[in-house]
N, C-alpha and C. Protein backbone atom coordinates (compact mmCIF):
# COMPACT_ATOMS: atom_id res chain seq x y z
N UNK A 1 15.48 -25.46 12.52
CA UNK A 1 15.45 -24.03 12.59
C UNK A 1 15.60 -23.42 11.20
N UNK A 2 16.02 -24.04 10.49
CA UNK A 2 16.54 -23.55 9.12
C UNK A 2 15.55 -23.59 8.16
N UNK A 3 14.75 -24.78 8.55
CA UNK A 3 13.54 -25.00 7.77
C UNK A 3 12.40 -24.09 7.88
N UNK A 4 12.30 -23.62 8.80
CA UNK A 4 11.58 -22.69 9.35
C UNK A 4 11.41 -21.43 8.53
N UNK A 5 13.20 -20.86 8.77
CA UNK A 5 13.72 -19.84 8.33
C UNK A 5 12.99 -19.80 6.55
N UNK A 6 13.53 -20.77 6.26
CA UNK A 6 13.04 -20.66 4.77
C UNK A 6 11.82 -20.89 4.08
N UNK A 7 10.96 -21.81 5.08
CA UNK A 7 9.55 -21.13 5.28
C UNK A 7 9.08 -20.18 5.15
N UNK A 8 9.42 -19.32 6.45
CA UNK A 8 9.41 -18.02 6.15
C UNK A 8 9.63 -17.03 4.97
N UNK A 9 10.79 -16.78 5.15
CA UNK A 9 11.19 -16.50 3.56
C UNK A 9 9.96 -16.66 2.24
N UNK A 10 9.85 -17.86 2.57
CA UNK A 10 8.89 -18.42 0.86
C UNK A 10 7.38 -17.88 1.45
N UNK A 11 6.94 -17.87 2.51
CA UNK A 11 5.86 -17.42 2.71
C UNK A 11 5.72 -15.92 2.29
N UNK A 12 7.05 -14.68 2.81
CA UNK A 12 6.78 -13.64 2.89
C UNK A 12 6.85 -13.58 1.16
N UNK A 13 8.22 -13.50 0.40
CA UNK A 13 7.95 -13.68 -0.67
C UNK A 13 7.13 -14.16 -2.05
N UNK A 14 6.06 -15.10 -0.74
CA UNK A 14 4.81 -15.45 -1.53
C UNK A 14 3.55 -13.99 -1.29
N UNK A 15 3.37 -13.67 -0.18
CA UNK A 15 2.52 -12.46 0.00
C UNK A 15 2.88 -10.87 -0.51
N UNK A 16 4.60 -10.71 -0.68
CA UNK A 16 5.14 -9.92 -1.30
C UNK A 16 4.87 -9.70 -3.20
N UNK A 17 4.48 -10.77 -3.50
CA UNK A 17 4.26 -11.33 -4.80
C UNK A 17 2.57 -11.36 -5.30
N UNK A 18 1.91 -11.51 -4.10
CA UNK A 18 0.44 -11.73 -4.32
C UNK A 18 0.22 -9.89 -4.13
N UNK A 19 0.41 -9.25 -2.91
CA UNK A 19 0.25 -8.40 -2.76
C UNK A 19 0.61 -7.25 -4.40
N UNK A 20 1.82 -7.09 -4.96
CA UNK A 20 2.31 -6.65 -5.68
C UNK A 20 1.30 -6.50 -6.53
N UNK A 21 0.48 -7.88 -7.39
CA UNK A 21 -0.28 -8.22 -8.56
C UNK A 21 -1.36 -7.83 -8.52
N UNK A 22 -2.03 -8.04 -7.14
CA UNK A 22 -2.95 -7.54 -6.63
C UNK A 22 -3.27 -5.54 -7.20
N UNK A 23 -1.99 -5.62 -6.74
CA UNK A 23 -1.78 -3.48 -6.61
C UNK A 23 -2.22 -3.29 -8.56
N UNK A 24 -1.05 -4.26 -8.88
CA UNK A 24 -1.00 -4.19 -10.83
C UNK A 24 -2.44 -4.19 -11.26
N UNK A 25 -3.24 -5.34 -10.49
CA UNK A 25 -4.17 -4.98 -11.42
C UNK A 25 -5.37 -4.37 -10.93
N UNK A 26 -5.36 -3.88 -9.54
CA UNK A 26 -6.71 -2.78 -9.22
C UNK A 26 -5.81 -1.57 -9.28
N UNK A 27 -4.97 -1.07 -9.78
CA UNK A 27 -4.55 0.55 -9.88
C UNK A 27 -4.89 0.61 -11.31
N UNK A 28 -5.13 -0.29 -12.40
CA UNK A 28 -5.56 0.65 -13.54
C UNK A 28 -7.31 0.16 -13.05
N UNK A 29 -7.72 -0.91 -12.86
CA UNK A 29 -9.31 -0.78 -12.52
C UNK A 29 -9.55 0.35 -12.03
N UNK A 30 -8.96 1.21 -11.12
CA UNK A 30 -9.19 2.08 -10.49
C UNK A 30 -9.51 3.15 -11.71
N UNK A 31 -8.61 3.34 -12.29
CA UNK A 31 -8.75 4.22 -13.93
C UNK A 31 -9.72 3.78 -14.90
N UNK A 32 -10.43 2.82 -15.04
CA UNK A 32 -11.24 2.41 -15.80
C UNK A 32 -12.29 2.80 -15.10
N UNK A 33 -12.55 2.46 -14.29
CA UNK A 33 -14.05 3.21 -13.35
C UNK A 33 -14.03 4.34 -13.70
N UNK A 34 -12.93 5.27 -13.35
CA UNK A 34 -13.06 6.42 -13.23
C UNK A 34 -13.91 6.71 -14.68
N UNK A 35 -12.89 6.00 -15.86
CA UNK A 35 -13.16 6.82 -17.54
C UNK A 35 -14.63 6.52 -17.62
N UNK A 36 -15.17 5.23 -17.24
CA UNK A 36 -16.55 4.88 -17.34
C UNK A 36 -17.30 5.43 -16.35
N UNK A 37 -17.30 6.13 -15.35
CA UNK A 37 -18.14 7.16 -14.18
C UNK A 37 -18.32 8.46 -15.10
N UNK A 38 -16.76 8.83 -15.38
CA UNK A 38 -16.93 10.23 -16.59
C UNK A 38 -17.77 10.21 -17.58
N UNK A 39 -17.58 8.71 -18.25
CA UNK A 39 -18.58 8.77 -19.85
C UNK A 39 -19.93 8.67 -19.56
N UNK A 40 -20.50 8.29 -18.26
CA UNK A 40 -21.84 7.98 -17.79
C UNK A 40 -22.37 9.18 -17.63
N UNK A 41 -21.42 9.98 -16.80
CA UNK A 41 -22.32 11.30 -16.38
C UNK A 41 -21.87 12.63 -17.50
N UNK A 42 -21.13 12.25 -18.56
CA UNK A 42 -20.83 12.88 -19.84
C UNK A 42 -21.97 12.62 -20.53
N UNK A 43 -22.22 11.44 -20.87
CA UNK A 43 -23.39 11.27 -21.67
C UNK A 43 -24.75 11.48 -21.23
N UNK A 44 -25.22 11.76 -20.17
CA UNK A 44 -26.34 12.07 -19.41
C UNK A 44 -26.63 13.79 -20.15
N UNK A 45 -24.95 14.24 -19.32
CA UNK A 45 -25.59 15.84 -19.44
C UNK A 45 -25.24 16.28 -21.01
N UNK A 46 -24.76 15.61 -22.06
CA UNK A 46 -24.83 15.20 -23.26
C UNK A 46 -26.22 15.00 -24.10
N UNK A 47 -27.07 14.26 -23.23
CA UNK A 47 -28.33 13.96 -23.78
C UNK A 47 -29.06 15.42 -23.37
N UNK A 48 -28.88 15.53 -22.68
CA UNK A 48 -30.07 17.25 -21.52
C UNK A 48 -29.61 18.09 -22.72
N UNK A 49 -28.39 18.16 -23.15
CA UNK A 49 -28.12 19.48 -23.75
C UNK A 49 -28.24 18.95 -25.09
N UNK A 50 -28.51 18.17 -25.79
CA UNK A 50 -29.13 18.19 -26.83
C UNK A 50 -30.60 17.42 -26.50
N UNK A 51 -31.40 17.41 -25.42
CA UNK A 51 -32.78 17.76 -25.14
C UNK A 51 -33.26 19.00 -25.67
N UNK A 52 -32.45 20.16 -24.91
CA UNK A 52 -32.94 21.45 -24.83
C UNK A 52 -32.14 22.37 -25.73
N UNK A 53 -31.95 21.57 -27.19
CA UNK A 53 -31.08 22.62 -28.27
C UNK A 53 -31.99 23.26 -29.01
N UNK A 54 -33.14 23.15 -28.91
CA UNK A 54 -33.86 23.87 -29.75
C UNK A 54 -34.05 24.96 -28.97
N UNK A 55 -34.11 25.16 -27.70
CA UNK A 55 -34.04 26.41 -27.36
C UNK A 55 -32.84 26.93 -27.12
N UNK A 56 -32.00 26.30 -26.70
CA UNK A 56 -30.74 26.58 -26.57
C UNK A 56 -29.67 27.12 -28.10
N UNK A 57 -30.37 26.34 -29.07
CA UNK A 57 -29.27 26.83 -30.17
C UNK A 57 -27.74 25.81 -29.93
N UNK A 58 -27.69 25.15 -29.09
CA UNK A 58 -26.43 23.99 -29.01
C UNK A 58 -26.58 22.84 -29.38
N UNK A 59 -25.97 22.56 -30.27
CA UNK A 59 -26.33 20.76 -30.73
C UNK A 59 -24.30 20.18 -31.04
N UNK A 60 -24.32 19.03 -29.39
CA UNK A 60 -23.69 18.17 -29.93
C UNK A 60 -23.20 17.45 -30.53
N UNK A 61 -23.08 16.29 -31.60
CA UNK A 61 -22.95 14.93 -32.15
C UNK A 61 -22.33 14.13 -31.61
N UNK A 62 -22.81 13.28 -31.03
CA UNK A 62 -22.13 12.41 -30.40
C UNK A 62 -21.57 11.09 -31.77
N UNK A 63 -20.26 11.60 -31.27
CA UNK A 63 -19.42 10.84 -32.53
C UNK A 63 -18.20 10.22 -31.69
N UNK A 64 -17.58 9.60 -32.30
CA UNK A 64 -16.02 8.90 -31.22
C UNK A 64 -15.48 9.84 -30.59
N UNK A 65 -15.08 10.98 -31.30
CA UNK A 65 -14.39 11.93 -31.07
C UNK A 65 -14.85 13.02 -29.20
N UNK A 66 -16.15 13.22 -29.37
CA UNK A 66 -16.41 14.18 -28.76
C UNK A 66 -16.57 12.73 -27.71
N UNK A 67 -17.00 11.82 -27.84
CA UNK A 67 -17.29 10.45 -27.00
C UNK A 67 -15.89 10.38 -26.00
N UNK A 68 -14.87 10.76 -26.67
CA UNK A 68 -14.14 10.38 -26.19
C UNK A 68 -13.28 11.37 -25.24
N UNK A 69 -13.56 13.07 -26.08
CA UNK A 69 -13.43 13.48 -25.26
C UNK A 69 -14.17 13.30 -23.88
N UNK A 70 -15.33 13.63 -23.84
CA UNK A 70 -15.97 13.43 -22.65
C UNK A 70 -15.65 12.47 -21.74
N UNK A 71 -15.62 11.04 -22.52
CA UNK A 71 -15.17 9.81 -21.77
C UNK A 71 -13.72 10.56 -20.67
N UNK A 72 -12.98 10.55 -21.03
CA UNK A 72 -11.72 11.30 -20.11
C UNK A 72 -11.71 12.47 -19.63
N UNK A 73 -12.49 13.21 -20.03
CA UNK A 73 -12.25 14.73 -19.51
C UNK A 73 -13.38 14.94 -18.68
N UNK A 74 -14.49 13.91 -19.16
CA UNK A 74 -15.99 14.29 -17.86
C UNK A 74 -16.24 15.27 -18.05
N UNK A 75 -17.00 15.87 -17.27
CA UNK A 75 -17.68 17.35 -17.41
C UNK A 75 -16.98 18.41 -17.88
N UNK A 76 -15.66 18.99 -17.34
CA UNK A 76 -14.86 20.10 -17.85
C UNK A 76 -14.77 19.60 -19.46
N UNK A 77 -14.50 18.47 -20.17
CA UNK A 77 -14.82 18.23 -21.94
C UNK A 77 -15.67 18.66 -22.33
N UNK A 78 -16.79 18.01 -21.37
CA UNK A 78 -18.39 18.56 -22.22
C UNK A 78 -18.32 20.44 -22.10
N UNK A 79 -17.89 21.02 -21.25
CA UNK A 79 -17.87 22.34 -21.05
C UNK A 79 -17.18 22.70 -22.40
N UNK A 80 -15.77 22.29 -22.26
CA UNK A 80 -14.67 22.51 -23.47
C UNK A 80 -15.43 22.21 -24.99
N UNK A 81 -16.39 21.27 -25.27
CA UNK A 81 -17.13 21.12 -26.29
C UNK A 81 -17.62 22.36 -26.55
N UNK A 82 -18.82 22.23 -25.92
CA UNK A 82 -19.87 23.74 -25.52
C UNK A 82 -18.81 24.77 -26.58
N UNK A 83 -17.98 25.19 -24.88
CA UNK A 83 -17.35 26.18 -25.71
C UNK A 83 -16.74 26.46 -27.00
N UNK A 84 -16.22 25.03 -27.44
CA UNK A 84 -15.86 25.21 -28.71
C UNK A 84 -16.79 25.65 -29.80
N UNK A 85 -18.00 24.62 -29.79
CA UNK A 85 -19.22 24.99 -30.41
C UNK A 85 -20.05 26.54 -30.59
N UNK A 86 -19.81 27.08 -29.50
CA UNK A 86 -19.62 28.79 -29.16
C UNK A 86 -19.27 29.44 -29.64
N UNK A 87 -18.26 28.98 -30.07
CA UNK A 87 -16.80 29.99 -30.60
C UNK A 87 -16.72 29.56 -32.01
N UNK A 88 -16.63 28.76 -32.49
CA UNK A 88 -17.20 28.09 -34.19
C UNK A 88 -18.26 28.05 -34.24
């Protein structure tokens, strides 16, 4: 009976342990998708708007900086760019 018991034990504490690592390492994957979904569809509407700067009068550079904003901030960055560019 005892053997059992501690079976148990080592089993749950084995799935308690797998489960845990499991969580560790798809909760930042989860954040890395995200930054790389943002920089994908950052750099898309990144390219459109310096497609159409000659009529527009807006020109980007895509440099680390603004890269990176976008990378994390996604669309509301590229907006926040814009506007900066606007306003300077």
């Amino acid at each position: 009976m005892a053997e059992n018991f501690v079976g148990l034990i080592g089993f749950l504490l084995g799935v308690l342990i797998v489960g845990v690592s499991l969580r560790i390492l798809f909760v930042p994957l989860k954040y890395v998708i995200k930054v790389l979904l943002n920089s994908v569809v950052g750099a898309v509407l990144l390219v459109i708007i310096n497609l159409f700067s000659d009529k527009t009068g807006i020109f980007i550079g895509v440099n680390p900086l603004n890269s990176l904003i976008i990378g994390l901030l996604g669309v509301p960055g590229l907006i926040g760019l814009i506007i900066l560019k606007l306003v300077l």
